[in-house]
Protein backbone atom coordinates (compact mmCIF):
# COMPACT_ATOMS: atom_id res chain seq x y z
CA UNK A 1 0.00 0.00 0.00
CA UNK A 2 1.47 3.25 -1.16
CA UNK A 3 0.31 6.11 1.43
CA UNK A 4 0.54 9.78 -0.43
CA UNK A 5 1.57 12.81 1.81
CA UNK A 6 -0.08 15.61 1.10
CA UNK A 7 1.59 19.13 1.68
CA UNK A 8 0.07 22.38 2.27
CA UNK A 9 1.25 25.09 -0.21
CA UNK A 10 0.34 28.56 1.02
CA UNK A 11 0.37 31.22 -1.50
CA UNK A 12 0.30 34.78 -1.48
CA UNK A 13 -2.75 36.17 -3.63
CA UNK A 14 -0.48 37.53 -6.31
CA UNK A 15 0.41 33.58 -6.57
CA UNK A 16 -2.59 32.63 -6.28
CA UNK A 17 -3.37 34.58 -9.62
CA UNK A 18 -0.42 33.28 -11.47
CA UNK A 19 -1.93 29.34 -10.35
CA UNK A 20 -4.98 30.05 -11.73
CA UNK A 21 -4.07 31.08 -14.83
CA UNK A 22 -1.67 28.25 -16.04
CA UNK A 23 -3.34 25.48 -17.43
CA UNK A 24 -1.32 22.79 -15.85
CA UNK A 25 0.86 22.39 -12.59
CA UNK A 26 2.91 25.09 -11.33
CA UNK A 27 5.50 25.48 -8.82
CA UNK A 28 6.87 28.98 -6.50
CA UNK A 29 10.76 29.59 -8.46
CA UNK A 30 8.04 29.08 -11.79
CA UNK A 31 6.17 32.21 -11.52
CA UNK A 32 7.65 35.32 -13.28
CA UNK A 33 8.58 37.96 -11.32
CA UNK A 34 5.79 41.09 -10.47
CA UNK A 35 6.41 44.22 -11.64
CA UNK A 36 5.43 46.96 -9.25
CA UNK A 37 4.27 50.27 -11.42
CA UNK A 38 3.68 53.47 -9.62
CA UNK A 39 0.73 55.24 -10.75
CA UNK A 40 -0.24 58.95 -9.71
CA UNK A 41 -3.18 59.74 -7.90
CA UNK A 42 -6.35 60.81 -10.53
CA UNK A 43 -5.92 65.05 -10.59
CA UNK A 44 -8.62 66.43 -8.41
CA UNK A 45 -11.88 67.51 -10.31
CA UNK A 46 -13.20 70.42 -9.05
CA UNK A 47 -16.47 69.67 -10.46
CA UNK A 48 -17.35 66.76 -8.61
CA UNK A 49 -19.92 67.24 -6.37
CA UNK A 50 -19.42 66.39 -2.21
CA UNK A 51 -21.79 63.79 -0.96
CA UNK A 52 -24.48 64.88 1.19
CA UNK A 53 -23.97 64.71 4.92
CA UNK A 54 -24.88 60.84 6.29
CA UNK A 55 -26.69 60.56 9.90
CA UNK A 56 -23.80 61.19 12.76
CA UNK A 57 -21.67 63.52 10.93
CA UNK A 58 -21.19 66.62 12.82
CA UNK A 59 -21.42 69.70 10.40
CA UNK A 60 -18.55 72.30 9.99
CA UNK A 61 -18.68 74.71 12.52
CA UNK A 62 -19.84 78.46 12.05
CA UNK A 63 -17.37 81.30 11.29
CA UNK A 64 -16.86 83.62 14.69
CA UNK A 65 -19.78 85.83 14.92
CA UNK A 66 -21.72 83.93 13.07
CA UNK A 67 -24.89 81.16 13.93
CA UNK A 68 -25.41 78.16 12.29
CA UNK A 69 -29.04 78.35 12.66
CA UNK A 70 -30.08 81.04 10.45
CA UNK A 71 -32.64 83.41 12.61
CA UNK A 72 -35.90 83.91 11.67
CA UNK A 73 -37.89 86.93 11.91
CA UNK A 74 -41.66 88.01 12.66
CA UNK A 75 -42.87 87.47 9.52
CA UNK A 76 -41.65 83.87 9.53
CA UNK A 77 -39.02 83.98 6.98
CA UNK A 78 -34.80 83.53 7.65
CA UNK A 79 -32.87 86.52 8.00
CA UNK A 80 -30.42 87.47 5.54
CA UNK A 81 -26.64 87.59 7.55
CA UNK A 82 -25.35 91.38 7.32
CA UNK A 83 -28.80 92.60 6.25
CA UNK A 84 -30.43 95.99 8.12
CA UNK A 85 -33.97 96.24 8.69
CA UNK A 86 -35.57 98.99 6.08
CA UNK A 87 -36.43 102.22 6.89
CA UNK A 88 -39.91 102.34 5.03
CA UNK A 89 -42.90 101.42 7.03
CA UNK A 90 -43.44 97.57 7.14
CA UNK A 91 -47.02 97.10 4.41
CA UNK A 92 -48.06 94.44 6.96
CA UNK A 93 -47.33 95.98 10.52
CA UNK A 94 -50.44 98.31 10.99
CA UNK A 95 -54.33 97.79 10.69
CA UNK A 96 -55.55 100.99 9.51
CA UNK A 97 -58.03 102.82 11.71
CA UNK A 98 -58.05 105.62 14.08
CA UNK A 99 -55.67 105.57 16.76
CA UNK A 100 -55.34 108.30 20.04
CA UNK A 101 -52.63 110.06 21.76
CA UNK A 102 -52.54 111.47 24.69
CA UNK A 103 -50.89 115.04 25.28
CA UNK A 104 -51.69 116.43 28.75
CA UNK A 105 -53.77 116.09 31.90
CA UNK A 106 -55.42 117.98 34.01
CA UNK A 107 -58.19 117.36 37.14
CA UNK A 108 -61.10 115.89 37.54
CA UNK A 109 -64.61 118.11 36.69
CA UNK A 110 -67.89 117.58 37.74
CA UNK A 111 -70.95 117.14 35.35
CA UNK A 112 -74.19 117.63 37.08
CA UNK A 113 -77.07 115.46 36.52
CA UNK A 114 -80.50 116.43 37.27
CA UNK A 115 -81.48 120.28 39.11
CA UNK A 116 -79.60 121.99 41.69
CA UNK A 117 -79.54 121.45 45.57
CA UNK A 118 -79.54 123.81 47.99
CA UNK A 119 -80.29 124.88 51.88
CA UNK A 120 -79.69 127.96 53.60
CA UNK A 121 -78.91 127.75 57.29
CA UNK A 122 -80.03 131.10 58.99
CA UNK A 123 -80.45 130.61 62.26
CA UNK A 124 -76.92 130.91 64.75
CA UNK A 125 -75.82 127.69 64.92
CA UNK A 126 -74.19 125.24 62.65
CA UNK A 127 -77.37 123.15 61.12
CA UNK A 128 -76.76 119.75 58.74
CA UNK A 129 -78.10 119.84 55.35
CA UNK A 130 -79.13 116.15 53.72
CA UNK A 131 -79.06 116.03 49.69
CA UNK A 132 -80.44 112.84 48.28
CA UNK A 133 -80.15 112.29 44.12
CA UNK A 134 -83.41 112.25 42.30
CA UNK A 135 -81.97 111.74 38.73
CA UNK A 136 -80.86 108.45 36.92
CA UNK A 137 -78.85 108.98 33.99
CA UNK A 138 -76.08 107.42 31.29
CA UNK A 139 -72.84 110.30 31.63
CA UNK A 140 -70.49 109.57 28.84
CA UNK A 141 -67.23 111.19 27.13
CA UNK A 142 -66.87 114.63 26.01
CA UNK A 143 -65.39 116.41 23.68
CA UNK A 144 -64.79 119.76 22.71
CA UNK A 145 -65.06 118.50 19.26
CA UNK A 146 -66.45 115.64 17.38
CA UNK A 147 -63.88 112.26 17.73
CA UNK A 148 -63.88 109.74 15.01
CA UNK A 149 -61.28 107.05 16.86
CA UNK A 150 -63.71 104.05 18.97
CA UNK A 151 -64.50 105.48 22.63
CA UNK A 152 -63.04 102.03 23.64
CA UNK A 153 -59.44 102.69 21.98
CA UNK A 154 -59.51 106.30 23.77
CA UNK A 155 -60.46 105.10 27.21
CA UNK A 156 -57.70 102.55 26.69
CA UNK A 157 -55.10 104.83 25.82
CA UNK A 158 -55.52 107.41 28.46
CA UNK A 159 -55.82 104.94 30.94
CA UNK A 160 -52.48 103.20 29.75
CA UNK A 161 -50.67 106.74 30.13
CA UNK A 162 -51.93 108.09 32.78
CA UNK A 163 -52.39 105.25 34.97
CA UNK A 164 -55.84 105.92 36.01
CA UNK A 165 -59.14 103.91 35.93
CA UNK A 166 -61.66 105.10 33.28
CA UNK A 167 -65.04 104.26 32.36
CA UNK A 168 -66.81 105.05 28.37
CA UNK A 169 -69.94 105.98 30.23
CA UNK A 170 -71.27 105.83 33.78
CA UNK A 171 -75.05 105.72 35.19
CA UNK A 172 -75.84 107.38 38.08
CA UNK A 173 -78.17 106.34 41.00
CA UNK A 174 -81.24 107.56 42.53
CA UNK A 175 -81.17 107.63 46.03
CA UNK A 176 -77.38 108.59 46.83
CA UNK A 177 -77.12 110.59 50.07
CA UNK A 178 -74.68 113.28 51.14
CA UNK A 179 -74.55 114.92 54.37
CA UNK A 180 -72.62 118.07 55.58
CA UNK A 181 -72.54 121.17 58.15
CA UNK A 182 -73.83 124.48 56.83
CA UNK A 183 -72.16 127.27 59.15
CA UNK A 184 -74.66 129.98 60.35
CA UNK A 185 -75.91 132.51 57.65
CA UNK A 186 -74.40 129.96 54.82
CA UNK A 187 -76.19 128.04 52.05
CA UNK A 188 -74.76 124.87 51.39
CA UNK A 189 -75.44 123.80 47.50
CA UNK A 190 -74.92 119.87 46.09
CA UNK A 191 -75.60 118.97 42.48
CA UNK A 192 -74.81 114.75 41.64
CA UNK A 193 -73.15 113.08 39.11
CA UNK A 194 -70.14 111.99 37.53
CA UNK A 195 -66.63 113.61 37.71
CA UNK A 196 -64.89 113.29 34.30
CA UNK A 197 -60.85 113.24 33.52
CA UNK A 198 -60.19 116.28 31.66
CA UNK A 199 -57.24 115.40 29.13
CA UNK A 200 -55.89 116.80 25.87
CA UNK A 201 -54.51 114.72 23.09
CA UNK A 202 -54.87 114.08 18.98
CA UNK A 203 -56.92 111.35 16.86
CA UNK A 204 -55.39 110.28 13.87
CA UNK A 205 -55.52 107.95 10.90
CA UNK A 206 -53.00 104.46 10.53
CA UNK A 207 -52.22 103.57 7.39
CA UNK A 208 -52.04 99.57 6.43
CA UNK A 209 -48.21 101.15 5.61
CA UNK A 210 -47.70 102.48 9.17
CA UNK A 211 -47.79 106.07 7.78
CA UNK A 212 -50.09 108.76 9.57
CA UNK A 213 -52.75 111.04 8.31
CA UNK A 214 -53.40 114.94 9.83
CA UNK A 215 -53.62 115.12 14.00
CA UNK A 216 -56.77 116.58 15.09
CA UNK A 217 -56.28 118.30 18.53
CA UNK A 218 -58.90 117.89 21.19
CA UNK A 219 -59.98 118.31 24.75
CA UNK A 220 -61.44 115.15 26.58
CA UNK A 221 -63.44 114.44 29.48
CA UNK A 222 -63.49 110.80 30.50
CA UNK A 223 -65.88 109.20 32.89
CA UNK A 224 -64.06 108.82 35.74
CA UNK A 225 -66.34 108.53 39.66
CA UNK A 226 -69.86 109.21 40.27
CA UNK A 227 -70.43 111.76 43.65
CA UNK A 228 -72.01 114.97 44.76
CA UNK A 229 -70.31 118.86 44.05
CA UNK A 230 -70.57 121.00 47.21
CA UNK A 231 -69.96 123.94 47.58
CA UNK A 232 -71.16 127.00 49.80
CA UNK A 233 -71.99 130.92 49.80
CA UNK A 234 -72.27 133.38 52.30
């Protein structure tokens, strides 16, 4: 019995190449030698394109001064780096209408509702006079001129600037009692109603474009507390 022994060749993959392609047997010192040729690397084309960015790649950082993450403004849209806001009047920022400013304030003054009160003490003592309202009525905002902006928007504004608390109209009440001394050889007089914020200021018309039309100057008296004017005469 013949026994064969079988060796184990290993060869290199450039060997393995040379095997292949023989059509019969071959040995190692058989296989011609390997040239090794330099090549250059390809010239860069500055046309090709870069791939896009693949999930986990951290973008290229910002120049100094500058975001990443362009900002966006009030209309929605991304600002434009290095750009200034224009100096013409936004189209979109206003809602035309009739808007009110305020100028100046003064004091409170009284607008009498129903007839006049009065009582004369004439004896030699101090006596009390009693003056109950008799009148119900609506006291609303005056002007010394007709106003075209909405009561509401006036009240508003005034309030805003002045820091006061202001009413578009006020009813008064029947039955409201006020009580006082009347010196000797005095009449004491009361008249109810409603004491009004006297205030100057301008209406004027908005443009859709933010632009504004004439001022018209007025005086205003605003609702502002129901309650009794006394006063006295000798």
């Amino acid at each position: 019995m013949y026994r064969t022994r079988v060796k184990t060749l290993l060869i290199t993959p450039a060997l393995a190449i040379a095997v292949l392609g023989t059509t019969g047997p071959a040995f190692a010192d058989e296989l011609p030698p390997v040239e090794t040729v330099e090549t250059a690397p390809p010239a860069e084309d500055p046309g090709v394109l870069e791939p896009a960015p693949q999930a986990g790649d951290t973008a290229e950082p910002a120049p100094a001064g500058e975001s990443a993450t362009p900002e966006i403004s009030d209309d929605g849209l991304p600002t434009i780096p290095g750009s200034k806001p224009s100096d013409l009047p936004d189209a979109r920022a206003c809602e035309p209408g009739w808007s009110w400013e305020s100028t100046q304030k003064f004091k409170d003054y009284h607008a009498g509702v129903g007839l006049e009160m009065a009582n004369t003490n004439r004896t030699s003592r101090t006596g009390r006079t009693e003056f109950v309202s008799e009148t119900s009525a609506e006291v609303g905002i005056g002007f010394s001129a007709k106003y075209k902006v909405k009561a509401s928007v006036l009240i508003a504004e005034i309030e805003a600037e002045y820091g006061v608390n202001l009413s578009v109209s006020v009813t008064t009440k029947i039955g409201n009692k006020y009580t006082t001394d009347t010196p000797p050889g005095y009449t004491t007089h009361g008249k109810y109603g409603v004491y009004r914020l006297k205030s100057n200021g301008y209406d004027q018309w908005i443009n859709a474009n933010c632009t504004r039309g004439v001022k018209h100057n007025k005086t205003v008296y605003s609702p502002h507390r129901v309650g009794w004017y006394i006063w006295e005469t000798h």
